[in-house]
Protein backbone atom coordinates (compact mmCIF):
# COMPACT_ATOMS: atom_id res chain seq x y z
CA UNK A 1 152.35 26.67 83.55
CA UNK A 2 153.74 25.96 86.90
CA UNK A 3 150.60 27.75 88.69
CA UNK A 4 148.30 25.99 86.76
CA UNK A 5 149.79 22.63 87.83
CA UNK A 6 150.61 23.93 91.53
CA UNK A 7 147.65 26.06 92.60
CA UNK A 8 147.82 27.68 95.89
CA UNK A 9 145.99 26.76 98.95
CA UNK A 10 143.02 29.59 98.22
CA UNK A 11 142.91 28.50 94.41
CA UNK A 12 142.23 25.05 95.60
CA UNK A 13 139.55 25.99 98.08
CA UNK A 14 137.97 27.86 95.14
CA UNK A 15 138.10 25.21 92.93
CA UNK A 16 136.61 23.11 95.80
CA UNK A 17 133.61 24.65 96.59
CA UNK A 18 132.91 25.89 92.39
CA UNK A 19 133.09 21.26 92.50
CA UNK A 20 130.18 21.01 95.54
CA UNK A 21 128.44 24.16 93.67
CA UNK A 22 128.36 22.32 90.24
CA UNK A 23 127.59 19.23 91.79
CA UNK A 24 124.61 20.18 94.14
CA UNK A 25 122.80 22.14 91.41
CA UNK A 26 123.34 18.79 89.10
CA UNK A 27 121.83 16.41 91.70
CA UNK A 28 119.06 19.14 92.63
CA UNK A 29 118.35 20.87 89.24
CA UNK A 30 119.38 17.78 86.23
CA UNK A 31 116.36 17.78 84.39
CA UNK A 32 116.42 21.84 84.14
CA UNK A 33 120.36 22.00 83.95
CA UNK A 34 119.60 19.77 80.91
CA UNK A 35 116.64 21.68 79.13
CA UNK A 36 118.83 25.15 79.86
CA UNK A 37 122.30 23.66 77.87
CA UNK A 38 119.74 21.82 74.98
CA UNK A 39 118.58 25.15 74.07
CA UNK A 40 121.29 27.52 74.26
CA UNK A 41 122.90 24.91 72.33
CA UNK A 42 119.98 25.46 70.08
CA UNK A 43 120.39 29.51 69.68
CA UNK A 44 124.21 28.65 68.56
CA UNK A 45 123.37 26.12 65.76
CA UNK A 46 120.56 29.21 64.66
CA UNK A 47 122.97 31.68 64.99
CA UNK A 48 126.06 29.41 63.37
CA UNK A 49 122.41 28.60 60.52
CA UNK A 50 121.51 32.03 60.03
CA UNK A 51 125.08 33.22 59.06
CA UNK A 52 124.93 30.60 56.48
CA UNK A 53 121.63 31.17 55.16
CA UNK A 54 122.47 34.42 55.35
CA UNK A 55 125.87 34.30 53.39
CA UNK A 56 124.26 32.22 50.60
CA UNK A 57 121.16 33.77 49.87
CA UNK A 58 122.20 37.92 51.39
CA UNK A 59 125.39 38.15 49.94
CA UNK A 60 125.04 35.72 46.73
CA UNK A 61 128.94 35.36 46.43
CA UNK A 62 128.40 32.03 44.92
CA UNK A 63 126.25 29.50 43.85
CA UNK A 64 127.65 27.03 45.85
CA UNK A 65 124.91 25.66 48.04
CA UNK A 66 126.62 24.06 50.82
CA UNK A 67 125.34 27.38 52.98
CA UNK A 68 122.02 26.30 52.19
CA UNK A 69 122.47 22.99 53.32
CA UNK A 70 124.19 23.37 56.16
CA UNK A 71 122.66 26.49 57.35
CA UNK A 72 118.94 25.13 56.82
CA UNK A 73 119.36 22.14 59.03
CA UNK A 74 121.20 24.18 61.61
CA UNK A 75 118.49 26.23 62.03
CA UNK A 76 115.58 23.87 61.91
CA UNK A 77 117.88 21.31 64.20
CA UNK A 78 118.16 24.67 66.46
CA UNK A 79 114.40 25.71 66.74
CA UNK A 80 113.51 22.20 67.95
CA UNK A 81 116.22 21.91 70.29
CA UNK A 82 114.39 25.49 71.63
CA UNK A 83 111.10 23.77 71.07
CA UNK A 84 111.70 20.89 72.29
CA UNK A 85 114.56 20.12 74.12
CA UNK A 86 112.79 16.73 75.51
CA UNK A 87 112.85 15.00 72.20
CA UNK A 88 116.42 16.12 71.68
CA UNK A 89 117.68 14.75 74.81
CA UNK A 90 115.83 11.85 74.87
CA UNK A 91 117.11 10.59 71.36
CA UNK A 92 120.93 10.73 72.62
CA UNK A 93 119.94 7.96 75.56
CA UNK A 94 118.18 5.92 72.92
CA UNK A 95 120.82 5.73 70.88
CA UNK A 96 123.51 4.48 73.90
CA UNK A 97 120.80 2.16 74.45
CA UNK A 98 121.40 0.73 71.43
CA UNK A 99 124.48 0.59 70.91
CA UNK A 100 125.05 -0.97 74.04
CA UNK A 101 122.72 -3.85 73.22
CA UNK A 102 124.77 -4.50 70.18
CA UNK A 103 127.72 -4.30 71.87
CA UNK A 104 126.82 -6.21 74.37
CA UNK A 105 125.41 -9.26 72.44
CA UNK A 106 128.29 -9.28 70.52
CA UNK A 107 130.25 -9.61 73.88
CA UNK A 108 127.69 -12.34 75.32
CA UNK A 109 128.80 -13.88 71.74
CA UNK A 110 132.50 -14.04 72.48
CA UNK A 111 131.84 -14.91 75.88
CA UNK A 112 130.35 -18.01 74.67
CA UNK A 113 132.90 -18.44 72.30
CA UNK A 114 135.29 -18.50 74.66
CA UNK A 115 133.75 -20.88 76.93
CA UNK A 116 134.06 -23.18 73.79
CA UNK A 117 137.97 -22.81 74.11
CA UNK A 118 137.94 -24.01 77.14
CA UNK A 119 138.56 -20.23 79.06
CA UNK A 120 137.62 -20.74 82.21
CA UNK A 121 136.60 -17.14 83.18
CA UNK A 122 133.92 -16.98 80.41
CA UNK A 123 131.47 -16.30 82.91
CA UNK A 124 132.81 -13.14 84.00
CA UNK A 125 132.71 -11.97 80.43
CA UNK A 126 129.37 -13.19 79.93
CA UNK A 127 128.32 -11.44 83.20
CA UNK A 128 129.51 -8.03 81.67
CA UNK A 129 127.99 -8.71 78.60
CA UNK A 130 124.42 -9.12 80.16
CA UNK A 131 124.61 -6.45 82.62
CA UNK A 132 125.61 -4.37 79.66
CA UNK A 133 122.71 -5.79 78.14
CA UNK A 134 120.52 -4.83 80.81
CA UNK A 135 121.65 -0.98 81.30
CA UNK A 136 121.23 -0.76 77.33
CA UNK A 137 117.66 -2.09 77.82
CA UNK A 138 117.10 0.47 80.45
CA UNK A 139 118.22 3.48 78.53
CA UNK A 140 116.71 2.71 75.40
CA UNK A 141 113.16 2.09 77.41
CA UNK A 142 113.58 5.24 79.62
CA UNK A 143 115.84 7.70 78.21
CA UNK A 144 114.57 10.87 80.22
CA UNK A 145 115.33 8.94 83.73
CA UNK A 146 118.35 7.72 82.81
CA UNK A 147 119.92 11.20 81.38
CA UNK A 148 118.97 12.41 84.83
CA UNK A 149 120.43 9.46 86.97
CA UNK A 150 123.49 9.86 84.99
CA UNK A 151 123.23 14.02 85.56
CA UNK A 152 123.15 12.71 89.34
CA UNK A 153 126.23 10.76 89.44
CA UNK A 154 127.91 13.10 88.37
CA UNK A 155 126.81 15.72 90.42
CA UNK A 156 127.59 13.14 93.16
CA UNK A 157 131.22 13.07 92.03
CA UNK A 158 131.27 16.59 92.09
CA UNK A 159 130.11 16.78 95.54
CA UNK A 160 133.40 14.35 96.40
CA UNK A 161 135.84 15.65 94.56
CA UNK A 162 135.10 19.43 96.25
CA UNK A 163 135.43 17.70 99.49
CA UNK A 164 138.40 15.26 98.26
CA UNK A 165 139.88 18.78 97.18
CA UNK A 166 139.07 20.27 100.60
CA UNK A 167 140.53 17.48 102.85
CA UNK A 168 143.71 16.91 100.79
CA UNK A 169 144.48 20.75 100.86
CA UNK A 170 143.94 20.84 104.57
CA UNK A 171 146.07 17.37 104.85
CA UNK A 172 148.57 19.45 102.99
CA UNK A 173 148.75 22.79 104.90
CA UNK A 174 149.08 20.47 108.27
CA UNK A 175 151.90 18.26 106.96
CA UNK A 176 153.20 21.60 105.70
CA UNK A 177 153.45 23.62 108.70
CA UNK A 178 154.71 20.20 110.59
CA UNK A 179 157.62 19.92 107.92
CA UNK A 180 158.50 23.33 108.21
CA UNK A 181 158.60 23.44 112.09
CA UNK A 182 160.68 20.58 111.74
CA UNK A 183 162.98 21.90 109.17
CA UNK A 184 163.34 25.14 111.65
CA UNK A 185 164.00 22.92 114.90
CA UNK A 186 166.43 20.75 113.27
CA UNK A 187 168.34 23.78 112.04
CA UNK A 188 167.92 26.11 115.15
């Protein structure tokens, strides 16, 4: 547990440059990084599918039939994500969209609300509640772009933490070998 919380100084530079790796090919490649996890995600529900479908109507150990139907709609659920892994991925931004218009309506609501009670930073709730507004707008009216501006950011933060990770274990090494000297001239 110990070297999992306090990795050495070759660990960290690993760990650094798997971070700039991950987040390069997530800037570059989103779209096909996407499409790649959709449908291998989609062999697993057929596989996970098949075993059911395969358990209720190979073996015939019952006549239960929650196999059938939760093995059917793994599989068809699992050919279309294969199929098409557009559709799949461009459902999950829809639905943030929203949600986040809800939400955020709701939120422009109490904003107002407050402003009744005499709050006098409604405005920044109100604020939040319309931006919120607008990025819901925006994902629900172009899922595919957003999913891959999102992929971006992250493989942005990627890209800064490896670096973060570089810099603070070179920061450390130097104040390392500074304390030790130190430590060695204070008791020579």
């Amino acid at each position: 547990m110990n070297r999992l919380m306090n990795p050495n100084s070759k660990e960290v530079r690993i760990m650094a440059l798997v971070y700039i790796i991950a987040g390069i090919l997530l800037f570059i490649l989103n779209n096909d990084f996407l499409m790649i996890a959709v449908r291998i995600f989609g062999v697993i529900l057929i596989a996970i599918g098949g075993t059911l479908l395969y358990t209720y109507f190979g073996k015939r150990l019952s006549v239960d039939a929650s196999p059938l139907f939760a093995g059917l709609p793994s599989v068809l659920i699992g050919i279309l994500m294969i199929a098409s892994p557009e559709s799949i991925i461009s459902i999950l931004p829809i639905l943030a969209g929203i949600l986040l218009i809800i939400n955020s309506i709701i939120q422009l609501q109490k904003a107002f609300l407050l402003r009744d009670y005499g709050f006098d930073n409604w405005k920044i709730t109100a604020g939040i509640a319309v931006f919120a507004l607008i990025v819901g707008v925006i994902l629900w009216l172009r899922p595919l772009q957003s999913v891959a501006f999102i992929l971006q950011i992250i493989g942005c933060a990627l890209i800064f933490e490896g670096a973060m990770l570089f810099g603070f274990d070179h920061t450390v090494r130097k104040y390392k070998k500074r304390f030790e000297k130190e430590q060695n001239d204070f008791f020579n």
